[in-house]
PDB file of N, CA and C in Angstrom:
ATOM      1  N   UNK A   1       0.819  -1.193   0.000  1.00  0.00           N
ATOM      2  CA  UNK A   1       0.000   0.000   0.000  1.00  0.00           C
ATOM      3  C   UNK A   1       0.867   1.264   0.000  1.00  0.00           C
ATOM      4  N   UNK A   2       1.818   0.967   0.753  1.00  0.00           N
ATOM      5  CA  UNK A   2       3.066   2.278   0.885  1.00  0.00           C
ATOM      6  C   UNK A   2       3.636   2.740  -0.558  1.00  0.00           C
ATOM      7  N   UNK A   3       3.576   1.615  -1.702  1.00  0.00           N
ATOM      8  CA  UNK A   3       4.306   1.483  -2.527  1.00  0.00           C
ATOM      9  C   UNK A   3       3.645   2.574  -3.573  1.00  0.00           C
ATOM     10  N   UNK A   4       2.090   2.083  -3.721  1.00  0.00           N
ATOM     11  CA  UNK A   4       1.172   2.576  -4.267  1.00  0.00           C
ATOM     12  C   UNK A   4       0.947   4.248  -4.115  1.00  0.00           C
ATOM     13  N   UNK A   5       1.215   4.760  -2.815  1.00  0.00           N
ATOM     14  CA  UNK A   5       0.931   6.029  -2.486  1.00  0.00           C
ATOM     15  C   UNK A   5       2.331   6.527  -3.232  1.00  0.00           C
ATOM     16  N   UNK A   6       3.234   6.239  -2.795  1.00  0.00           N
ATOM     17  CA  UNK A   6       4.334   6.552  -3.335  1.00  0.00           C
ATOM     18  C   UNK A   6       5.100   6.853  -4.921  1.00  0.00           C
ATOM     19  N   UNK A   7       3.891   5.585  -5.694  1.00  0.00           N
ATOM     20  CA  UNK A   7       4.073   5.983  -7.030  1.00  0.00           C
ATOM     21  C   UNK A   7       2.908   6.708  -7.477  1.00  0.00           C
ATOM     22  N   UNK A   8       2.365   7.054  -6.533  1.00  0.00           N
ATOM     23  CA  UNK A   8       0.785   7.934  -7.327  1.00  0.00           C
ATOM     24  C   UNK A   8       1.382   9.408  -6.872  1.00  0.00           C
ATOM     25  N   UNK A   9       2.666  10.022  -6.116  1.00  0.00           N
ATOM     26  CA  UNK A   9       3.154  10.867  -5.110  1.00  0.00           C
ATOM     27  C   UNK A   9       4.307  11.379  -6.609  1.00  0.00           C
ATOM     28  N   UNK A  10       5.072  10.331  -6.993  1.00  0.00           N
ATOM     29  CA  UNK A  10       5.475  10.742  -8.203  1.00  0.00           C
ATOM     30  C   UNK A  10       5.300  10.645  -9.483  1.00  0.00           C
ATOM     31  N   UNK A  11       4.156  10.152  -9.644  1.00  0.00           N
ATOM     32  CA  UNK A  11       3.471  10.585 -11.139  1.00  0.00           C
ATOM     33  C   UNK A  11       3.092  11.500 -11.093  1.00  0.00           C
ATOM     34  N   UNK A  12       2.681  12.351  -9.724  1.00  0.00           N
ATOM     35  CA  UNK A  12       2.060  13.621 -10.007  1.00  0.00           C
ATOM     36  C   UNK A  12       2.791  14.562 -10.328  1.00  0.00           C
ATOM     37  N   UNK A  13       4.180  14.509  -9.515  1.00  0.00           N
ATOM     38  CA  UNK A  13       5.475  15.418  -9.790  1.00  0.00           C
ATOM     39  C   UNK A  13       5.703  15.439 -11.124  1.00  0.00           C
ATOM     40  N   UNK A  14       5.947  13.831 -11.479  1.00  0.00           N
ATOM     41  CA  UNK A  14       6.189  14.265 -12.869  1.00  0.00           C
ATOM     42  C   UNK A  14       5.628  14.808 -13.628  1.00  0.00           C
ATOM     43  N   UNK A  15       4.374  14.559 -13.714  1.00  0.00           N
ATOM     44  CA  UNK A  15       3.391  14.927 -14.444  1.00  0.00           C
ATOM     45  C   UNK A  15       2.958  16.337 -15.122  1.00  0.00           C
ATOM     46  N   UNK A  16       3.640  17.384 -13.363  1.00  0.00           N
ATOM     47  CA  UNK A  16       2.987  18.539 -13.431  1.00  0.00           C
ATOM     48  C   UNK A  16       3.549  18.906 -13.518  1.00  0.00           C
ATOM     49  N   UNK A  17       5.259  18.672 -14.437  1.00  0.00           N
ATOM     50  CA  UNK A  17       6.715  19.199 -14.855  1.00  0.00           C
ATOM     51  C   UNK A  17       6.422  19.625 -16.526  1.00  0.00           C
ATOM     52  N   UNK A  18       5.388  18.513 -16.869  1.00  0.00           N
ATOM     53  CA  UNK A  18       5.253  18.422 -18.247  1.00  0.00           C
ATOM     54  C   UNK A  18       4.292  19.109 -18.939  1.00  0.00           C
ATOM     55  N   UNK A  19       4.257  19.703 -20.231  1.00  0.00           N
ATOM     56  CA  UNK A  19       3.234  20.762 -21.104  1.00  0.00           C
ATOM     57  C   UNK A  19       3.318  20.029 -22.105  1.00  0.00           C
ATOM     58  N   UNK A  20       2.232  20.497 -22.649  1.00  0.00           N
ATOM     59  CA  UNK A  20       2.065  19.656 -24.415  1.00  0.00           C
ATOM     60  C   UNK A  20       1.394  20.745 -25.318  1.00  0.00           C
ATOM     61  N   UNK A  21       1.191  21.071 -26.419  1.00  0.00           N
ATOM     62  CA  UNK A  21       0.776  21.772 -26.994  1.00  0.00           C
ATOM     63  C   UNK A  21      -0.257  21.570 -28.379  1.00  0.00           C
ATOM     64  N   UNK A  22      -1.246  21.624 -28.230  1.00  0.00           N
ATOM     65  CA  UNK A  22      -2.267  21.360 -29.286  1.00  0.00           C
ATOM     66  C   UNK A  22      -2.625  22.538 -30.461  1.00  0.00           C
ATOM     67  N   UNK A  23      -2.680  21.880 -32.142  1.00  0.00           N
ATOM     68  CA  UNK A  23      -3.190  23.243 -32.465  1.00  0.00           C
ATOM     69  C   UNK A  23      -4.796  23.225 -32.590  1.00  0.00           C
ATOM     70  N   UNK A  24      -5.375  24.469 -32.710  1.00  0.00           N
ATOM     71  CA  UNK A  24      -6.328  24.796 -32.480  1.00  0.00           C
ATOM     72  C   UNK A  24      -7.004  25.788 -32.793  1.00  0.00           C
ATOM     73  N   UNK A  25      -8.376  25.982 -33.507  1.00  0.00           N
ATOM     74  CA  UNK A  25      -8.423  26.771 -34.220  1.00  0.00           C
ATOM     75  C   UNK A  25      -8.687  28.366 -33.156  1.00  0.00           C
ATOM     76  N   UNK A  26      -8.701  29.247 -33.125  1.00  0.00           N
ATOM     77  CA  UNK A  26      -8.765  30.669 -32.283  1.00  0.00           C
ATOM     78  C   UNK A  26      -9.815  31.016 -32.597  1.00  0.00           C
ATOM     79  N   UNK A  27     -10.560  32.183 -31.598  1.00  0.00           N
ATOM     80  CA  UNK A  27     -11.396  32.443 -31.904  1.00  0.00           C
ATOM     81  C   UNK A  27     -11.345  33.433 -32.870  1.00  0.00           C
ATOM     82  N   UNK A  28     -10.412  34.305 -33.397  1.00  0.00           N
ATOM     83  CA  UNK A  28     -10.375  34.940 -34.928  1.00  0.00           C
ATOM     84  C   UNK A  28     -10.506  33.729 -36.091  1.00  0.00           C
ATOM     85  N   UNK A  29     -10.740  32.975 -35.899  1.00  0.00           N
ATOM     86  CA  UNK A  29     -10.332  32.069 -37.281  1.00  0.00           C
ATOM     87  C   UNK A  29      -9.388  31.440 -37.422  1.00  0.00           C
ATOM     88  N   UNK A  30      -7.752  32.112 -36.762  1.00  0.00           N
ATOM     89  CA  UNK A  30      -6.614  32.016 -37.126  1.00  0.00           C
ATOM     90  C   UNK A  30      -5.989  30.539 -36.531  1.00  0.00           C
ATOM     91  N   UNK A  31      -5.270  30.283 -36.384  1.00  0.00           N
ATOM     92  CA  UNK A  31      -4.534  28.809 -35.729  1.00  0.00           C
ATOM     93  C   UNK A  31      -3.887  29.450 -34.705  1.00  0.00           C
ATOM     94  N   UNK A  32      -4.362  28.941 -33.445  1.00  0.00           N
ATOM     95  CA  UNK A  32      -4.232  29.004 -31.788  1.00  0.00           C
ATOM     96  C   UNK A  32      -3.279  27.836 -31.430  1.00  0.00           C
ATOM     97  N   UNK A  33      -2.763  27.620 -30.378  1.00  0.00           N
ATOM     98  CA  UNK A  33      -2.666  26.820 -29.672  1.00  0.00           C
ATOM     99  C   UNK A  33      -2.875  26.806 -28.313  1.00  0.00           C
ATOM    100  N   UNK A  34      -3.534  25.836 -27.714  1.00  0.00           N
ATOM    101  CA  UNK A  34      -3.818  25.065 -26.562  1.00  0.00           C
ATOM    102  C   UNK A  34      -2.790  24.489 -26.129  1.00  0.00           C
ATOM    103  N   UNK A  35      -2.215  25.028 -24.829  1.00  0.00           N
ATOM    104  CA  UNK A  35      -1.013  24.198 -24.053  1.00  0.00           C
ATOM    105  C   UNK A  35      -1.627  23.913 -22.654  1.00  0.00           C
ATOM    106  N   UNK A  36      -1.448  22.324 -22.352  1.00  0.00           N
ATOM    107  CA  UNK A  36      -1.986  22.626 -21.019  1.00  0.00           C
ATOM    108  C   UNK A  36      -0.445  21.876 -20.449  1.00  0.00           C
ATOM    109  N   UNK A  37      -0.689  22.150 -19.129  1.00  0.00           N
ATOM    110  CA  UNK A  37       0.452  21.700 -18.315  1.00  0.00           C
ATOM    111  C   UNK A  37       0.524  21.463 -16.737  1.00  0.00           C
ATOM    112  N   UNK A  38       0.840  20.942 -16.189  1.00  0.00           N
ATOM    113  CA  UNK A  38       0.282  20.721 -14.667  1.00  0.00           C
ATOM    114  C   UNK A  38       0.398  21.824 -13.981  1.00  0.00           C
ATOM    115  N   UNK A  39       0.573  21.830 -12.603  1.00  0.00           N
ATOM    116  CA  UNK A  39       0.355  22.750 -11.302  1.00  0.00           C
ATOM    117  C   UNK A  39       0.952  24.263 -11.663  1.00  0.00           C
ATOM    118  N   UNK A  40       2.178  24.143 -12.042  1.00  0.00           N
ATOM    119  CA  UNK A  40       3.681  24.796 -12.954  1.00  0.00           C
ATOM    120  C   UNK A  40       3.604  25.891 -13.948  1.00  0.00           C
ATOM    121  N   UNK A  41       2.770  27.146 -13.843  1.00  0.00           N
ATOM    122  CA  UNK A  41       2.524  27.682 -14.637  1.00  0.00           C
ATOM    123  C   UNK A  41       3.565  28.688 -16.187  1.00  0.00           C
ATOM    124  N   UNK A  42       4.987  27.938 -14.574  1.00  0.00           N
ATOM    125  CA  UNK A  42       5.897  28.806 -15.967  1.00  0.00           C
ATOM    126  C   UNK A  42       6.060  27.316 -17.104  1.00  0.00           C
ATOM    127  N   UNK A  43       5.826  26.121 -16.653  1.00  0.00           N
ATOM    128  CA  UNK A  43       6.089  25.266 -17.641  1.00  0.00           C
ATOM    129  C   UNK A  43       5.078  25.568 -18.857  1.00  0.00           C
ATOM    130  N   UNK A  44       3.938  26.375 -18.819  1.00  0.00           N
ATOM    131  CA  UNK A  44       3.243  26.547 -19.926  1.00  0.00           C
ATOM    132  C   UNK A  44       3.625  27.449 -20.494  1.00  0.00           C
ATOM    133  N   UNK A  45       4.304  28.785 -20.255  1.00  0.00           N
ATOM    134  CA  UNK A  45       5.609  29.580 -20.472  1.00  0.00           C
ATOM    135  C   UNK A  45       6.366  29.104 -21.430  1.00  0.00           C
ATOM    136  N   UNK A  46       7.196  28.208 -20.763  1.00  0.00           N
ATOM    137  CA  UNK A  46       8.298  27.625 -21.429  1.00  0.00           C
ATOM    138  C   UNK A  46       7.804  26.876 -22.544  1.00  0.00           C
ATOM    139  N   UNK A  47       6.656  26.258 -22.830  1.00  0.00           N
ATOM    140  CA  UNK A  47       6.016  25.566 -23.571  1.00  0.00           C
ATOM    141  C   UNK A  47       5.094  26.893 -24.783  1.00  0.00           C
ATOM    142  N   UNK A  48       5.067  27.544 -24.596  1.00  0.00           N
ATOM    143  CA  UNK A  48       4.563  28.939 -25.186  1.00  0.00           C
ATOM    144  C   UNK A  48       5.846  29.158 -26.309  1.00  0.00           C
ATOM    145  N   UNK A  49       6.354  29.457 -25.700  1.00  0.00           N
ATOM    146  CA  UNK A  49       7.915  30.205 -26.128  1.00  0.00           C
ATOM    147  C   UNK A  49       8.027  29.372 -26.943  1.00  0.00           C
ATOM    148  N   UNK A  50       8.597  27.775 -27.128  1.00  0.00           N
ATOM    149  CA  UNK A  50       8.693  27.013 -27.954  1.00  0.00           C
ATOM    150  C   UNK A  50       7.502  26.712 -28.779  1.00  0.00           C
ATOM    151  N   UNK A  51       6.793  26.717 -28.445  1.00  0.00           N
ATOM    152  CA  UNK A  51       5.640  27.097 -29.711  1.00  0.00           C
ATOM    153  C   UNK A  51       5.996  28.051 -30.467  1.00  0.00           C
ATOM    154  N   UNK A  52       6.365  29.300 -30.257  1.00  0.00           N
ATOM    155  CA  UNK A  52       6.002  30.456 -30.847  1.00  0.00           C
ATOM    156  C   UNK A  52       7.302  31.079 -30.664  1.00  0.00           C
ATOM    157  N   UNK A  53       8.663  30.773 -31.321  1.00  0.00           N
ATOM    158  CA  UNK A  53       9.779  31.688 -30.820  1.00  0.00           C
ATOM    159  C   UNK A  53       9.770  32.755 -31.455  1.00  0.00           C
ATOM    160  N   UNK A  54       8.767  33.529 -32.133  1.00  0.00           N
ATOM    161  CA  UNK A  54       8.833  35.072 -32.549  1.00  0.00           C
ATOM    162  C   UNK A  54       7.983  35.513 -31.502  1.00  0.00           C
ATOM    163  N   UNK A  55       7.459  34.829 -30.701  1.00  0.00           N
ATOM    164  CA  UNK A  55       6.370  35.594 -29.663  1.00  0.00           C
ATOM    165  C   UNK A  55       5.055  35.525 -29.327  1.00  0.00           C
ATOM    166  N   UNK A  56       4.675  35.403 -28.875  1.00  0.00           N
ATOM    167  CA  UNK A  56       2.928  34.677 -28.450  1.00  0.00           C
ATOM    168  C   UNK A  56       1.885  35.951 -27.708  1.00  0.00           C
ATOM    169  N   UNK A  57       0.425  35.812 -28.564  1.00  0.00           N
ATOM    170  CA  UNK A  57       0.023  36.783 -27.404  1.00  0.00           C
ATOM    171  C   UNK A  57      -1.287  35.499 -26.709  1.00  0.00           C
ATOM    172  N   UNK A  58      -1.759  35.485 -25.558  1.00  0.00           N
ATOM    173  CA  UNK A  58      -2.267  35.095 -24.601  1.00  0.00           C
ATOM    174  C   UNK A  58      -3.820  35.511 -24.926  1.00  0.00           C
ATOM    175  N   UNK A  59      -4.307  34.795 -25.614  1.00  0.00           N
ATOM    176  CA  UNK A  59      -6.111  34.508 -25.630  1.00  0.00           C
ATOM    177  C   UNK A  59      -7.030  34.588 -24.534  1.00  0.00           C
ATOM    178  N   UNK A  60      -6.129  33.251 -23.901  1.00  0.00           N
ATOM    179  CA  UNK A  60      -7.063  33.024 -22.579  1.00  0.00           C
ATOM    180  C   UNK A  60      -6.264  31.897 -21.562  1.00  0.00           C
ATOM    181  N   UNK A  61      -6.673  32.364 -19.887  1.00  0.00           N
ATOM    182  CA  UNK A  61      -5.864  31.020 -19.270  1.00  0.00           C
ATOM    183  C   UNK A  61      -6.996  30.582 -18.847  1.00  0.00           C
ATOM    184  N   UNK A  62      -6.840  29.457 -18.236  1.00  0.00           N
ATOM    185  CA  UNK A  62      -7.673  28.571 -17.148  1.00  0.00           C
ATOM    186  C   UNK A  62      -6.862  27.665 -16.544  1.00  0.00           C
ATOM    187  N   UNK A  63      -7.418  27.090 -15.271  1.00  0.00           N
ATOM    188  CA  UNK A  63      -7.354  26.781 -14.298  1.00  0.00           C
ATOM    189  C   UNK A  63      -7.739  25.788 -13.750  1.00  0.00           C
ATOM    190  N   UNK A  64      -7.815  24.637 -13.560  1.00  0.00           N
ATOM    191  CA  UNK A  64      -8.808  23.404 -12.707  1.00  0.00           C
ATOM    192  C   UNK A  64      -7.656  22.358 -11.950  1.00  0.00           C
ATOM    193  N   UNK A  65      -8.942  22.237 -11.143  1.00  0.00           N
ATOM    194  CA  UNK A  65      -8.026  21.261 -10.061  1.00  0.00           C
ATOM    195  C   UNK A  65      -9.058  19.679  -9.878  1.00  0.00           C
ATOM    196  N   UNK A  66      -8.193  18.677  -9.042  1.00  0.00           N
ATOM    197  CA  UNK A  66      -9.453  17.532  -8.781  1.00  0.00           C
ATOM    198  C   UNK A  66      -8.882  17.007  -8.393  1.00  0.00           C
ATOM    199  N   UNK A  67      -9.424  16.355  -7.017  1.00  0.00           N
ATOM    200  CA  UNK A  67      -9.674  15.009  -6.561  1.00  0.00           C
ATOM    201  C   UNK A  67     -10.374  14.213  -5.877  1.00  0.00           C
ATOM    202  N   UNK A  68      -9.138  12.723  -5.987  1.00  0.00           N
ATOM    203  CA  UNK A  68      -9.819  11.678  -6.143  1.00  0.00           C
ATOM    204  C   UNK A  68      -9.221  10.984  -4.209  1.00  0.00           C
ATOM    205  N   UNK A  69     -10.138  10.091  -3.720  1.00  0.00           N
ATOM    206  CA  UNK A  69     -10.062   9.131  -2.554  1.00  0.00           C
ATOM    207  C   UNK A  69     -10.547   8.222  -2.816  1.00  0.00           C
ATOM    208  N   UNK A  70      -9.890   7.355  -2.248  1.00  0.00           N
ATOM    209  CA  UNK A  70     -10.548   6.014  -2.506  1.00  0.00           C
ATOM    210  C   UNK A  70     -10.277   5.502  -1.465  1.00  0.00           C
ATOM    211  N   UNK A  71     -11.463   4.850  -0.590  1.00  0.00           N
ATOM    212  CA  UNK A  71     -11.371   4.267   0.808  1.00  0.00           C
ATOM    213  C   UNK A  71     -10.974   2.922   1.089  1.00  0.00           C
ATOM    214  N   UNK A  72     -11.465   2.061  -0.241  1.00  0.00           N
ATOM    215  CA  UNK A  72     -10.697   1.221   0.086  1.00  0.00           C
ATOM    216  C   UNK A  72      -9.127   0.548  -0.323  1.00  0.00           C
ATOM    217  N   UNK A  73      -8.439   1.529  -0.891  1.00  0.00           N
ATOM    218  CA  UNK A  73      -6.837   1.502  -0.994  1.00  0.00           C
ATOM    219  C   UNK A  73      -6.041   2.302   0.359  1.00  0.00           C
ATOM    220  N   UNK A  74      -7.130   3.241   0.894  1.00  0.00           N
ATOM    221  CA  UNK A  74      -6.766   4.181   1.709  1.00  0.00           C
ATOM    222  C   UNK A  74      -5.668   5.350   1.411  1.00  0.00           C
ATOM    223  N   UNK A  75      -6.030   5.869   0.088  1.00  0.00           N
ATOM    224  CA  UNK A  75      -4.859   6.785  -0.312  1.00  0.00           C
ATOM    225  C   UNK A  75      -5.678   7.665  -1.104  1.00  0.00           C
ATOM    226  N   UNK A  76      -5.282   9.084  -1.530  1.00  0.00           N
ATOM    227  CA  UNK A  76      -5.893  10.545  -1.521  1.00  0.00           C
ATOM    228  C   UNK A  76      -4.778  10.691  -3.091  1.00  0.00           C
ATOM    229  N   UNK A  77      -5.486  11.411  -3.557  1.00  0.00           N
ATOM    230  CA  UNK A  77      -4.747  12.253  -4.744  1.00  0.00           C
ATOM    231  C   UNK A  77      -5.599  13.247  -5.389  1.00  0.00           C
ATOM    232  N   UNK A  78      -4.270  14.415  -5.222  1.00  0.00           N
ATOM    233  CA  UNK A  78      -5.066  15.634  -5.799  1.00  0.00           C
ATOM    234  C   UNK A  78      -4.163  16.119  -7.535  1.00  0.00           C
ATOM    235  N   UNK A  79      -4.925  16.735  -8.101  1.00  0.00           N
ATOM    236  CA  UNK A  79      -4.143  17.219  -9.008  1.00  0.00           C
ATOM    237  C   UNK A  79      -4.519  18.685  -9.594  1.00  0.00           C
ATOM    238  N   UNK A  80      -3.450  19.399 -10.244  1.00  0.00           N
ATOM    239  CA  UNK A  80      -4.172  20.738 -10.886  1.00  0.00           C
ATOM    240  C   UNK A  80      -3.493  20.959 -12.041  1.00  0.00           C
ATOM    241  N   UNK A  81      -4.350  21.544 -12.864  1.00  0.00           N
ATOM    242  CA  UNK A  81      -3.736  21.820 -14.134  1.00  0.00           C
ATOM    243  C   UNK A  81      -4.160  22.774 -14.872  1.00  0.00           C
ATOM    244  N   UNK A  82      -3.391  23.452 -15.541  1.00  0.00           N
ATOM    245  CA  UNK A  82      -3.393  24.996 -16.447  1.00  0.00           C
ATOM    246  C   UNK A  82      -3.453  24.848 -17.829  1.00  0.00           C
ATOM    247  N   UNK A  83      -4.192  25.948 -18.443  1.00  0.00           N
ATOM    248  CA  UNK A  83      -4.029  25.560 -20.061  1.00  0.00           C
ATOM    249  C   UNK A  83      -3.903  27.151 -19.874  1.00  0.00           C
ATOM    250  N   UNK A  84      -3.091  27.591 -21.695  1.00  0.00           N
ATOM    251  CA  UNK A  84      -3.166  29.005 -21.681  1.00  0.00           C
ATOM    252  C   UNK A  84      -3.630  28.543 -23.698  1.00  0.00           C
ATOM    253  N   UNK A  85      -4.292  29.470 -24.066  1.00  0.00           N
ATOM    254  CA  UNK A  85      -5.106  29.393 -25.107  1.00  0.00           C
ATOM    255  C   UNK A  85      -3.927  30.334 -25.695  1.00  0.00           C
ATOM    256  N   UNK A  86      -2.722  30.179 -26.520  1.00  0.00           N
ATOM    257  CA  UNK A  86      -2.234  31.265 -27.406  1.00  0.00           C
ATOM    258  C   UNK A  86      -1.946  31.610 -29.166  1.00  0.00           C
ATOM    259  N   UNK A  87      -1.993  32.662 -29.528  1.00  0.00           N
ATOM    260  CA  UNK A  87      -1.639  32.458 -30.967  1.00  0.00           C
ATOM    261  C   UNK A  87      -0.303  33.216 -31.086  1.00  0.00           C
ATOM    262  N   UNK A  88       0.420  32.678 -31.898  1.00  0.00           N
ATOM    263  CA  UNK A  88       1.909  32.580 -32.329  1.00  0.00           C
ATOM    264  C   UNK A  88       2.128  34.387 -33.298  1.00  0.00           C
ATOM    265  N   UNK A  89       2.827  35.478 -32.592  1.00  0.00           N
ATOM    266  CA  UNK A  89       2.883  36.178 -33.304  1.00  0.00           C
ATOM    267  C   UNK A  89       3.293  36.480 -34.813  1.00  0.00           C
TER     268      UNK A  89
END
């Protein structure tokens, strides 16, 4: 059971190190991208930038969080995660 908490303790770390980037259409019409990324808001930053190395302007952010318990493993996990909606200057 120790083992279990422990790898659910660092998947989250890892997890919320990492950004990904989707394209997507904007609400001008134009091609957006969608980056979401865990807890870490400069990792969506850093994930921006490499999207867009002439420069990005910022659409929209959001925000959500969640969790989960489960009583009979007896172990808790929370998680949160950021998206920033941008188009590539």
């Amino acid at each position: 059971m120790k083992l279990t908490f422990a790898a659910i303790c660092v998947a989250t770390l890892v997890l919320s190190a990492c950004a990904s980037s989707t394209p997507v259409m904007g609400p001008n019409g134009k091609q957006a991208f969608a980056i979401e990324c865990g807890s870490a808001i400069s990792t969506c930053y850093e994930e921006a930038a490499n999207t867009c190395p002439n420069g990005y302007n910022i659409i929209d952010k959001d925000s959500s969080s969640s969790f989960y318990a489960s009583g009979k493993d007896k172990y808790a996990s929370s998680s949160e995660s950021k998206t920033l909606l941008i188009q590539c200057k």
